[in-house]
Protein backbone atom coordinates (compact mmCIF):
# COMPACT_ATOMS: atom_id res chain seq x y z
CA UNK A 1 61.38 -89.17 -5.21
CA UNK A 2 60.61 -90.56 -8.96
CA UNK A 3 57.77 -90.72 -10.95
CA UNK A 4 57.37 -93.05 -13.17
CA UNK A 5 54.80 -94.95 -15.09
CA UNK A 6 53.75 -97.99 -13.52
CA UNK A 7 54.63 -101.61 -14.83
CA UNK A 8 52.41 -104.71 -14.68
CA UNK A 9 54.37 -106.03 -11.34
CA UNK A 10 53.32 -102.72 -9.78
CA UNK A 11 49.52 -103.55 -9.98
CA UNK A 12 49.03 -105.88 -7.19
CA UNK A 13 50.84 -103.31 -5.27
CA UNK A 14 48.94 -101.10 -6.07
CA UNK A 15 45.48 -102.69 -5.06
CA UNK A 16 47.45 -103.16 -0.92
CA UNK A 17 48.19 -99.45 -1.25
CA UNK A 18 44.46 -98.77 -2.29
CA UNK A 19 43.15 -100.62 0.80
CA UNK A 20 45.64 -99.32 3.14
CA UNK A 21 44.82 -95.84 2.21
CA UNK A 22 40.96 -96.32 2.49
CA UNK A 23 41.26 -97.72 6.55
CA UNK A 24 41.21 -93.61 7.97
CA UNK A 25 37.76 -93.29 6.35
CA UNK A 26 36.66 -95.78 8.83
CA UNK A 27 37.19 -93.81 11.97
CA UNK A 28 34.97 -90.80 10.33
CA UNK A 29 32.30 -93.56 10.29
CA UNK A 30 32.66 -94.01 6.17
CA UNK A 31 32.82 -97.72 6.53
CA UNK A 32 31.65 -97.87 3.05
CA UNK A 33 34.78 -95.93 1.61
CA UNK A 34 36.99 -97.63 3.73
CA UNK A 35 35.42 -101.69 2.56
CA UNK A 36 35.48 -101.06 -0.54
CA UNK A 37 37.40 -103.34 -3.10
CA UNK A 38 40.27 -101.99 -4.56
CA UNK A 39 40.42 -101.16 -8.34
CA UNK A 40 40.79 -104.50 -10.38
CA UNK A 41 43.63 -105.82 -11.74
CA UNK A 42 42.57 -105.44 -15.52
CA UNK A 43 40.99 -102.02 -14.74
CA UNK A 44 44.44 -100.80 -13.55
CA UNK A 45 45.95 -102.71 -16.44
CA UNK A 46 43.82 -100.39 -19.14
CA UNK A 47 45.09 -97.73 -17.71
CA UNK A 48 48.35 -99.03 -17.61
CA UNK A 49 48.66 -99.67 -21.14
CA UNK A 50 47.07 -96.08 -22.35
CA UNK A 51 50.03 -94.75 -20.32
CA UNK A 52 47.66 -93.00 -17.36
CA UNK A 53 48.69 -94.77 -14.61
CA UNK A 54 52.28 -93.57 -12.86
CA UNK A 55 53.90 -94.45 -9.48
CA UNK A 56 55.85 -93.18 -6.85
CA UNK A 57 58.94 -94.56 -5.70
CA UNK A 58 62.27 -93.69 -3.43
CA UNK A 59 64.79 -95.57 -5.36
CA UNK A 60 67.51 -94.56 -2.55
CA UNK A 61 65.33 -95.68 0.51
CA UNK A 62 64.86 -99.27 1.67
CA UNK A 63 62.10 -99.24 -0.39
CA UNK A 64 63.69 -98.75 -3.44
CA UNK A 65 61.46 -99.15 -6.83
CA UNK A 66 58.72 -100.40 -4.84
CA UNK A 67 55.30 -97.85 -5.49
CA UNK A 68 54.46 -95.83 -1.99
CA UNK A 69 51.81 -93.88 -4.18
CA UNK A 70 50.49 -93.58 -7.33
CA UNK A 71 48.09 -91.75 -9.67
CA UNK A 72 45.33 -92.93 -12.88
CA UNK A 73 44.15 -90.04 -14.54
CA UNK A 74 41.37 -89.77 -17.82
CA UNK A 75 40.99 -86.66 -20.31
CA UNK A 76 37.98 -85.48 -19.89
CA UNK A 77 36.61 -82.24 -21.81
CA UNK A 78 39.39 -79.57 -21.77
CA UNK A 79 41.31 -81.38 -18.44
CA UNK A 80 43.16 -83.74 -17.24
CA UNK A 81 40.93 -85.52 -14.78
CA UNK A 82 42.24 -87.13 -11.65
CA UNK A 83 40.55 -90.61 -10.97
CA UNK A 84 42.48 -91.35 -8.20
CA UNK A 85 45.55 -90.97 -6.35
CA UNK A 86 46.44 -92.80 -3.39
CA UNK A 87 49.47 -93.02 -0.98
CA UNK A 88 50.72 -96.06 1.39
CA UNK A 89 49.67 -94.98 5.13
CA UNK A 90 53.77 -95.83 5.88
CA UNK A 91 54.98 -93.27 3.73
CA UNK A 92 52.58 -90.55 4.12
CA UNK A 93 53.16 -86.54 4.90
CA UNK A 94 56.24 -86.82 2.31
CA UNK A 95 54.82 -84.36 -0.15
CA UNK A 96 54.28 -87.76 -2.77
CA UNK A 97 50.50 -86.96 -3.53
CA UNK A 98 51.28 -83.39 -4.02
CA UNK A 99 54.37 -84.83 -6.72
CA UNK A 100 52.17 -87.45 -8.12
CA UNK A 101 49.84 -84.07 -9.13
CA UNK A 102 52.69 -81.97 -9.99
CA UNK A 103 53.43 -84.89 -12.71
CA UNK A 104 49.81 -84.70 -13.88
CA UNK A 105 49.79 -80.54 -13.96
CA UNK A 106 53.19 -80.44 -16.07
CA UNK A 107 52.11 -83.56 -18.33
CA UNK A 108 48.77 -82.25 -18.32
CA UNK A 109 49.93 -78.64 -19.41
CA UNK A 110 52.26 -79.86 -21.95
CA UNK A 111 49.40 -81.58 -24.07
CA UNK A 112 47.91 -78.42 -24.16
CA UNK A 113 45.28 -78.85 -21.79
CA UNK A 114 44.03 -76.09 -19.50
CA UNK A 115 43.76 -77.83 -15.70
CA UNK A 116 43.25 -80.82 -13.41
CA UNK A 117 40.25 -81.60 -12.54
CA UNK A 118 38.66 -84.50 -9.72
CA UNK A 119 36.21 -84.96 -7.61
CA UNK A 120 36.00 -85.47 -3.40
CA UNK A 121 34.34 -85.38 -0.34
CA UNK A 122 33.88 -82.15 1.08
CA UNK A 123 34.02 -82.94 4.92
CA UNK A 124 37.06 -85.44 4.81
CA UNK A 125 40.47 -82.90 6.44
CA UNK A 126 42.55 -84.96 3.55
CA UNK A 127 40.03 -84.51 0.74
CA UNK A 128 38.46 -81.36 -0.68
CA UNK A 129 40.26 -79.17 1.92
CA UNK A 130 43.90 -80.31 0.97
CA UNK A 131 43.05 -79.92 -2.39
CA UNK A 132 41.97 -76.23 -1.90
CA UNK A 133 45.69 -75.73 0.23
CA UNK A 134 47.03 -76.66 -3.65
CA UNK A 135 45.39 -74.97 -5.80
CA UNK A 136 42.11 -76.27 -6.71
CA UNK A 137 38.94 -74.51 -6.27
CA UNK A 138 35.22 -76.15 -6.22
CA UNK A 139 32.90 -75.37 -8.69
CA UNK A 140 29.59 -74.27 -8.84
CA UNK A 141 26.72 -76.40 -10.32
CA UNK A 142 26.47 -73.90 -13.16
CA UNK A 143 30.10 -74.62 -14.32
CA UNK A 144 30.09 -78.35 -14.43
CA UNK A 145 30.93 -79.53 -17.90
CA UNK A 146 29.45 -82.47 -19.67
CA UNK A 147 32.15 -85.19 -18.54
CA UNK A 148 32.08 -84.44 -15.07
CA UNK A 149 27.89 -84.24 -14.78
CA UNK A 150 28.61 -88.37 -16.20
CA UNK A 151 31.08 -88.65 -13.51
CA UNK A 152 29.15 -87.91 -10.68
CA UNK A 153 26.54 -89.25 -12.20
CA UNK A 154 28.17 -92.46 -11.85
CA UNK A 155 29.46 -91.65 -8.53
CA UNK A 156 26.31 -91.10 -7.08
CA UNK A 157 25.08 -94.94 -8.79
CA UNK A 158 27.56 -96.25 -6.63
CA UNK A 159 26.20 -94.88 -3.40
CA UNK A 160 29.20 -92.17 -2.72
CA UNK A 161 26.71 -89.39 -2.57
CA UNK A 162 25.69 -90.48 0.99
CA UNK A 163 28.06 -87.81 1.92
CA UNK A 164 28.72 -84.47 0.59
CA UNK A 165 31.43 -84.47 -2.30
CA UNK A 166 32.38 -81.67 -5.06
CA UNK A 167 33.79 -81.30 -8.28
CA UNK A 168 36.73 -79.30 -8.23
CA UNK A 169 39.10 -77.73 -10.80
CA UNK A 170 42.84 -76.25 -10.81
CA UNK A 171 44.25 -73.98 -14.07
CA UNK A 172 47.23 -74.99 -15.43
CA UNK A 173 49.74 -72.49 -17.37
CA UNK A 174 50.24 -72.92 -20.61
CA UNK A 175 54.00 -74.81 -20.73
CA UNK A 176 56.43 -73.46 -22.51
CA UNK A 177 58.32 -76.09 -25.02
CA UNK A 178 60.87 -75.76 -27.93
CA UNK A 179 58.94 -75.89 -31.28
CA UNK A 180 60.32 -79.28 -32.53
CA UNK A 181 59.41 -80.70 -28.80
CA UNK A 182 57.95 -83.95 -28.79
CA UNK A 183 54.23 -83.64 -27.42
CA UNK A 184 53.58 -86.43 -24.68
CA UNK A 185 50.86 -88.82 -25.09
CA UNK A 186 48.50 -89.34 -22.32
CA UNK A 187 45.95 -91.19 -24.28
CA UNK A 188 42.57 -90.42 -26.03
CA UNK A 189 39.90 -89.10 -24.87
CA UNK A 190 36.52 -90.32 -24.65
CA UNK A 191 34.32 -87.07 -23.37
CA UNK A 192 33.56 -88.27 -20.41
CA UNK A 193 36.34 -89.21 -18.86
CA UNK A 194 35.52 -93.00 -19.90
CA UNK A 195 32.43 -94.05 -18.23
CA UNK A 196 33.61 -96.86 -17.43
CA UNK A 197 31.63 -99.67 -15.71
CA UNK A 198 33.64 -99.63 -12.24
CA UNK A 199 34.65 -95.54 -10.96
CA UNK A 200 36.65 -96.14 -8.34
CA UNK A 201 35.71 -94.53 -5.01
CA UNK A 202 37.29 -92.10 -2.42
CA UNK A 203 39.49 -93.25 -0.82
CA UNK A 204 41.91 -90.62 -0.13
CA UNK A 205 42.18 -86.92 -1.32
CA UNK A 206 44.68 -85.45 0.52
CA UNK A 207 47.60 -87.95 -1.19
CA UNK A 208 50.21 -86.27 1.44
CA UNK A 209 48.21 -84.07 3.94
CA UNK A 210 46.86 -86.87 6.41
CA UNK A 211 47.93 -90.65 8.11
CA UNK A 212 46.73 -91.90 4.96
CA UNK A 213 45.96 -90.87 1.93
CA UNK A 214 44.18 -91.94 -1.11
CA UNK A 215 41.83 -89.96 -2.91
CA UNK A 216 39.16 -91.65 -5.64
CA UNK A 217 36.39 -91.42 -7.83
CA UNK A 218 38.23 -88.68 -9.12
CA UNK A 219 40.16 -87.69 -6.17
């Protein structure tokens, strides 16, 4: 498996993996989740160029660089927040969500930062439960910072609040790295994990733990 940040050819892939991945919600009678449009082109594009978006890929499969999965993620406060991750249907239960994550957590931890953070539905088997099976823990009301009150804020604008869904947060160790290391960039950050006009929604959460997988509006 590679990881690898995605390239401007990758982004209408991208959008069919998005859709694929939001079909399961259907059958738990999240129609909603499961219609909804797939990040835009020039919204993956911004991420693209702040270096936030990365892919999946099995370069010595019949698939070879094509993405099965990939990841956008936004600092916000003292974390690396996941905005979504997402995995092709056809390529799920390969462990790629759970590398796509491992990718944030050592990037993440290398800049310094002290965890991943996203948010999910509660309910959905491949959502807040996976996410508890690596690592990540919900958090209470009380311990909510500023950034992610504005992201479910927004969230809950775009109607995903119908169902139950959680914040949730996973500590990162501090990486070790020679003094004269280069520190990775991962962008700026805005606060708030950049309120941007379009959050993408839910449509996966357990990137590797279901028949699909994708996992928005944080994760």
């Amino acid at each position: 498996m590679r990881i690898r940040s995605a390239r401007r050819s990758d982004l209408p892939l991208l959008q069919d993996i998005e859709r694929a991945a939001g079909e399961p919600f259907r059958a738990l009678g999240m129609a909603f989740v499961a219609d909804d449009d797939p990040p835009p082109l020039d919204l993956l594009e911004g991420y693209r160029l702040a270096g936030r978006c990365w892919v999946a890929t099995d370069p010595l499969s019949a698939t070879g660089d094509r993405p099965l999965g990939y990841v956008l993620a936004d600092p916000v406060d003292d974390a690396l927040h996941i905005e979504q991750v997402s995995v092709a249907p056809a390529s799920a239960r390969r462990g790629i969500g759970r590398a796509l994550i491992a990718h944030l957590a050592a990037l993440a931890a290398s800049r310094g930062m002290a965890a991943l953070t996203l948010t999910t539905f509660t309910e959905v088997p491949w959502n807040a439960p996976y996410y508890a099976r690596i690592g990540f823990r919900i958090l209470t009301e009380g311990e909510l910072t500023d950034g992610l009150r504005a992201i479910r804020a927004e969230e809950a604008q775009h109607g995903l609040d119908r169902w139950p869904r959680v914040c949730m947060r996973r500590e990162l160790a501090p990486a070790v790295r020679p003094p004269d290391a280069p520190v990775p960039d991962i962008g700026p950050s805005d606060g708030a994990g950049s309120a941007r006009d379009q959050r993408i929604p839910d449509a996966s959460g357990a990137p590797d733990a279901s028949e699909a997988v994708a996992v928005g509006g944080g994760a």
